[in-house]
N, C-alpha and C. Protein backbone atom coordinates (compact mmCIF):
# COMPACT_ATOMS: atom_id res chain seq x y z
N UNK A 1 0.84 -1.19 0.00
CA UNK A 1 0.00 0.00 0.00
C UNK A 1 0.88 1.24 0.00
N UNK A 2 0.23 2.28 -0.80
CA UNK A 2 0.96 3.50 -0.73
C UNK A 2 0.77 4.43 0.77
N UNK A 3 1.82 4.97 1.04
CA UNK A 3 1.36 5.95 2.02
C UNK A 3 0.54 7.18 1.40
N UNK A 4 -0.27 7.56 2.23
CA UNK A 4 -1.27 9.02 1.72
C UNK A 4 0.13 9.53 2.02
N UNK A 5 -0.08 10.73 0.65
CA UNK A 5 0.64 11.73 0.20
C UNK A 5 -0.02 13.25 0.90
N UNK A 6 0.85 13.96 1.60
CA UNK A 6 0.17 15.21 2.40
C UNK A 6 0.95 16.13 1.77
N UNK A 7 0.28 17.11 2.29
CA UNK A 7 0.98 18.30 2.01
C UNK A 7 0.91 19.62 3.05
N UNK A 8 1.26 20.65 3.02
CA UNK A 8 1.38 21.92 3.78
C UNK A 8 -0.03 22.10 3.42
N UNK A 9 -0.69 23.08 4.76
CA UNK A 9 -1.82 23.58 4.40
C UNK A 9 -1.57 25.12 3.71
N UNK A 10 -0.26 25.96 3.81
CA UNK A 10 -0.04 26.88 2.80
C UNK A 10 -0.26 26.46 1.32
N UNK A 11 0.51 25.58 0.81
CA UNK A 11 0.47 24.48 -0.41
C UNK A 11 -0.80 24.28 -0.52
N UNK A 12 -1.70 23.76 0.03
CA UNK A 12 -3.06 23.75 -0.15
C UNK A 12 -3.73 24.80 -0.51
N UNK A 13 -3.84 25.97 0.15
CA UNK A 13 -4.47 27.15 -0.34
C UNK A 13 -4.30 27.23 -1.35
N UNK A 14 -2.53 27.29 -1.93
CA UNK A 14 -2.65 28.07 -3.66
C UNK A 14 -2.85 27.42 -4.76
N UNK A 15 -3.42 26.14 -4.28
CA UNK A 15 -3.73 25.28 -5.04
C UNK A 15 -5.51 25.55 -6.13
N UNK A 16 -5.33 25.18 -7.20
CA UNK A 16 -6.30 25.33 -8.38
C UNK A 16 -7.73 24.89 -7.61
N UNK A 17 -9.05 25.10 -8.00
CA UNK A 17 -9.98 24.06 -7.69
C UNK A 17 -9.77 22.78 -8.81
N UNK A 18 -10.33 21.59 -7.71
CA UNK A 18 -9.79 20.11 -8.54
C UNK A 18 -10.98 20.04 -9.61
N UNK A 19 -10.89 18.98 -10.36
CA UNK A 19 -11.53 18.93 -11.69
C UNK A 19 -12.26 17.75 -11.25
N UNK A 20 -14.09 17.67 -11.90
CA UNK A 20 -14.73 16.66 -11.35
C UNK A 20 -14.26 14.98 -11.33
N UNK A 21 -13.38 14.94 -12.73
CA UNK A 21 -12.81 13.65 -13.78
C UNK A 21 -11.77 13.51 -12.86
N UNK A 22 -10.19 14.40 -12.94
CA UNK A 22 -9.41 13.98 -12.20
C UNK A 22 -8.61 14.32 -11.12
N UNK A 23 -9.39 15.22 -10.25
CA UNK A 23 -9.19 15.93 -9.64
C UNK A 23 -7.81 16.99 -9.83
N UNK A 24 -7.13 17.28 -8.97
CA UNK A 24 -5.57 17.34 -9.02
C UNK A 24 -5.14 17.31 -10.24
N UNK A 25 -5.01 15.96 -10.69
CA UNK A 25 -4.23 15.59 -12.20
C UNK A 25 -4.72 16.36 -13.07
N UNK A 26 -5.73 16.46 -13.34
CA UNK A 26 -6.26 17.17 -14.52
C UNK A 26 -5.41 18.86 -14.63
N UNK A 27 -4.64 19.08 -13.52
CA UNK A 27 -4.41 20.24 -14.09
C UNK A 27 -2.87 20.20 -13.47
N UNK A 28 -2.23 18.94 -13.48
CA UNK A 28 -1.25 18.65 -13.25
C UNK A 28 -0.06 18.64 -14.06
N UNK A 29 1.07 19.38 -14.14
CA UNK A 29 2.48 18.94 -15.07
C UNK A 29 2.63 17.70 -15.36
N UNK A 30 2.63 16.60 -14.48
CA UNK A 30 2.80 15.42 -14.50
C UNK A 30 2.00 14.53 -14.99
N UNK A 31 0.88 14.81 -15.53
CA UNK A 31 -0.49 14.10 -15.99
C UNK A 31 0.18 13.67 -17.17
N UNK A 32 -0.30 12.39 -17.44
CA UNK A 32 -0.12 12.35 -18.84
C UNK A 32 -1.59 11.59 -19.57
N UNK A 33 -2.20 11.40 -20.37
CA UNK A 33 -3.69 10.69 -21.00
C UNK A 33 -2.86 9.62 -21.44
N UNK A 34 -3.54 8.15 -21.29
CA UNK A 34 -3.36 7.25 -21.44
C UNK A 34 -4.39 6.86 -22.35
N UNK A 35 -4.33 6.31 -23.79
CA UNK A 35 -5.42 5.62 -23.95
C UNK A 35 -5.60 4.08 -24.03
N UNK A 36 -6.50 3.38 -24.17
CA UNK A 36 -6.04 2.03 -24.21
C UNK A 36 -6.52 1.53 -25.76
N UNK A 37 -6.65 0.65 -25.88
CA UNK A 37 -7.14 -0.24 -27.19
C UNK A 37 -8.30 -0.38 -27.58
N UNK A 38 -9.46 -0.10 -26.29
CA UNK A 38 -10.84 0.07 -26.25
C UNK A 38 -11.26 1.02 -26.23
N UNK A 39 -10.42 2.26 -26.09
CA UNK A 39 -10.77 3.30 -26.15
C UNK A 39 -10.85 4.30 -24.24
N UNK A 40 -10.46 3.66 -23.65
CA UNK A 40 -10.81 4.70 -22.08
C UNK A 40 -9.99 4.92 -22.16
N UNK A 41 -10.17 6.45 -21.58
CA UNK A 41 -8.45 7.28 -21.20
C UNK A 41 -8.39 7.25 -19.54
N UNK A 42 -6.94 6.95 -19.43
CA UNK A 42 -6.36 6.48 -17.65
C UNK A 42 -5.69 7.97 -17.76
N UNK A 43 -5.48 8.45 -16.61
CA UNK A 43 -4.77 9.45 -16.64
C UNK A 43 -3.40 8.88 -15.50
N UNK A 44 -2.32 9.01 -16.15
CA UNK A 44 -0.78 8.79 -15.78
C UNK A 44 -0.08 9.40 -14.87
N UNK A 45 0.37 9.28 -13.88
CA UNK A 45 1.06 9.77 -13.31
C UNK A 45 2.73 9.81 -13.62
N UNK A 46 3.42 10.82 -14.14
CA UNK A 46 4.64 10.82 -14.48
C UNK A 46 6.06 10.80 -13.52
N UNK A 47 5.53 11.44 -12.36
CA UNK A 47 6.28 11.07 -11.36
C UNK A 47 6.23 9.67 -10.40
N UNK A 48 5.87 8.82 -10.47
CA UNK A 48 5.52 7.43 -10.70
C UNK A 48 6.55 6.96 -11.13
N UNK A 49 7.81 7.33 -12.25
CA UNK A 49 8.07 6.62 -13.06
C UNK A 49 9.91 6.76 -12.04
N UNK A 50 9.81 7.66 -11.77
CA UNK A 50 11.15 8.29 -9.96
C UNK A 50 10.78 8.00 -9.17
N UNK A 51 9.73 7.95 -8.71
CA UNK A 51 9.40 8.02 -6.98
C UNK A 51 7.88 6.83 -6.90
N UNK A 52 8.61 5.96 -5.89
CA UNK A 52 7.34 5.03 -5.63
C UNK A 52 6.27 5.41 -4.96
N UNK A 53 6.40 6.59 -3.97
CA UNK A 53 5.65 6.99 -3.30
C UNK A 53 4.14 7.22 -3.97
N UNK A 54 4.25 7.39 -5.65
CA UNK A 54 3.54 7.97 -6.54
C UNK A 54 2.92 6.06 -7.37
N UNK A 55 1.58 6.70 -7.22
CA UNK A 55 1.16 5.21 -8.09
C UNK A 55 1.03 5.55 -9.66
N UNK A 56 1.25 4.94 -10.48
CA UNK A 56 1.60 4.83 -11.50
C UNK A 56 0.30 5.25 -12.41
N UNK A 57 -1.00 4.67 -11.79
CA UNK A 57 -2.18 5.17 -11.93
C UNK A 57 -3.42 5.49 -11.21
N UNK A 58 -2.90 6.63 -10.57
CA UNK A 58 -3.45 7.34 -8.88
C UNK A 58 -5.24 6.83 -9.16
N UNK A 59 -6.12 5.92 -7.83
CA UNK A 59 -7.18 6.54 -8.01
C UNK A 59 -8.00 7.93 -8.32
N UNK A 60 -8.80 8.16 -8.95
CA UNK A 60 -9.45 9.44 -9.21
C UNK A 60 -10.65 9.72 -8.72
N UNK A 61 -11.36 10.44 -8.11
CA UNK A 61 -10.52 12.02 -8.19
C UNK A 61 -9.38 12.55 -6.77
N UNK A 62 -8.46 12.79 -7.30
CA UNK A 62 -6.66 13.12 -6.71
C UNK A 62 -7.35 14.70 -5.81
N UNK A 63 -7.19 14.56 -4.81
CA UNK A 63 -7.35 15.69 -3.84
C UNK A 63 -6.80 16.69 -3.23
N UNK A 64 -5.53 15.23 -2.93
CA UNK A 64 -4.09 15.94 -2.20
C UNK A 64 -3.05 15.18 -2.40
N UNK A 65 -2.46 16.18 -2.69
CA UNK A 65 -0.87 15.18 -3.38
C UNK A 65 -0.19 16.17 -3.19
N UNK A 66 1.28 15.61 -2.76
CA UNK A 66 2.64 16.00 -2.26
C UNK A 66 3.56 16.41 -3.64
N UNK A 67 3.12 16.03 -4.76
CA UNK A 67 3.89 16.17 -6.06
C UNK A 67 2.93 17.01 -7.04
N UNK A 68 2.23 17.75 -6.69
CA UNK A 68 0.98 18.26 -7.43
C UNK A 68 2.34 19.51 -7.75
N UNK A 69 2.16 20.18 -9.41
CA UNK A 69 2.95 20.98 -9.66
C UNK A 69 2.00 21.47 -10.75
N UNK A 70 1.38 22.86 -11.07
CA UNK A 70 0.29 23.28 -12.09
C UNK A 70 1.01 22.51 -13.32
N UNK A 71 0.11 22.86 -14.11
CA UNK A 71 0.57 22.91 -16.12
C UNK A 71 0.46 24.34 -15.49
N UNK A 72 1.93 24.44 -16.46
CA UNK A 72 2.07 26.63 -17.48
C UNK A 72 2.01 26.17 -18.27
N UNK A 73 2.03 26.79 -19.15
CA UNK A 73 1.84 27.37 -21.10
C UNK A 73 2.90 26.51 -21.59
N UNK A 74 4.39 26.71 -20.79
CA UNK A 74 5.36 25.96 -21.25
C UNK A 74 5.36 24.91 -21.17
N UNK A 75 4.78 23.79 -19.92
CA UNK A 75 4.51 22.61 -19.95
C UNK A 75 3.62 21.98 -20.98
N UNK A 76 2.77 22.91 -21.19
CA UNK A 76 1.85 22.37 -22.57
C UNK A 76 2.55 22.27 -23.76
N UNK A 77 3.17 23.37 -24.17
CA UNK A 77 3.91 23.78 -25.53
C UNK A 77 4.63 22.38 -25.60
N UNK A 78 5.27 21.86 -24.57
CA UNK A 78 6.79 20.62 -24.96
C UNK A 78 5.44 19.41 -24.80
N UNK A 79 4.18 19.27 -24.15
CA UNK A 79 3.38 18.07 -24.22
C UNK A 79 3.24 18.02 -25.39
N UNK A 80 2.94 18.99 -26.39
CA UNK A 80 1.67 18.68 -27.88
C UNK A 80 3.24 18.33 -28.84
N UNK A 81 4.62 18.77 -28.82
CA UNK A 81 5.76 18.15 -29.52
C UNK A 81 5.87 16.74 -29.57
């Protein structure tokens, strides 16, 4: 089992409101869309792939997380390359 991931309650405040689908992730740097062969999209956790602490494919919807880092403009720009 993973340990729950916490965070500062400062960190909490400046945090986004979460998204109904994936909470957190959805507006996460680290997100990545997964699709499968049937067609459902998983949403990825990229820091998962360094740190075990992180599941590879977080239940949803993600609330509070210790690795939560926004998308900027620039994180998008190098995703759609």
């Amino acid at each position: 089992m993973h340990e729950e991931l916490r965070i500062s309650a400062d960190y909490t405040a400046a945090m986004p409101p979460t998204d109904a689908r994936g909470g957190l992730c959805a507006s996460c740097r680290f997100r990545r869309d997964v699709t499968s062969g049937r067609g459902s999209t998983f949403l990825l956790c990229e820091r998962s792939r360094t740190d075990p602490r992180f599941p590879k494919y977080p239940p949803l919807p993600v609330t509070r997380c210790a690795g939560y880092e926004p998308t900027t403009a620039t994180t998008d720009s190098k995703r759609e390359q």
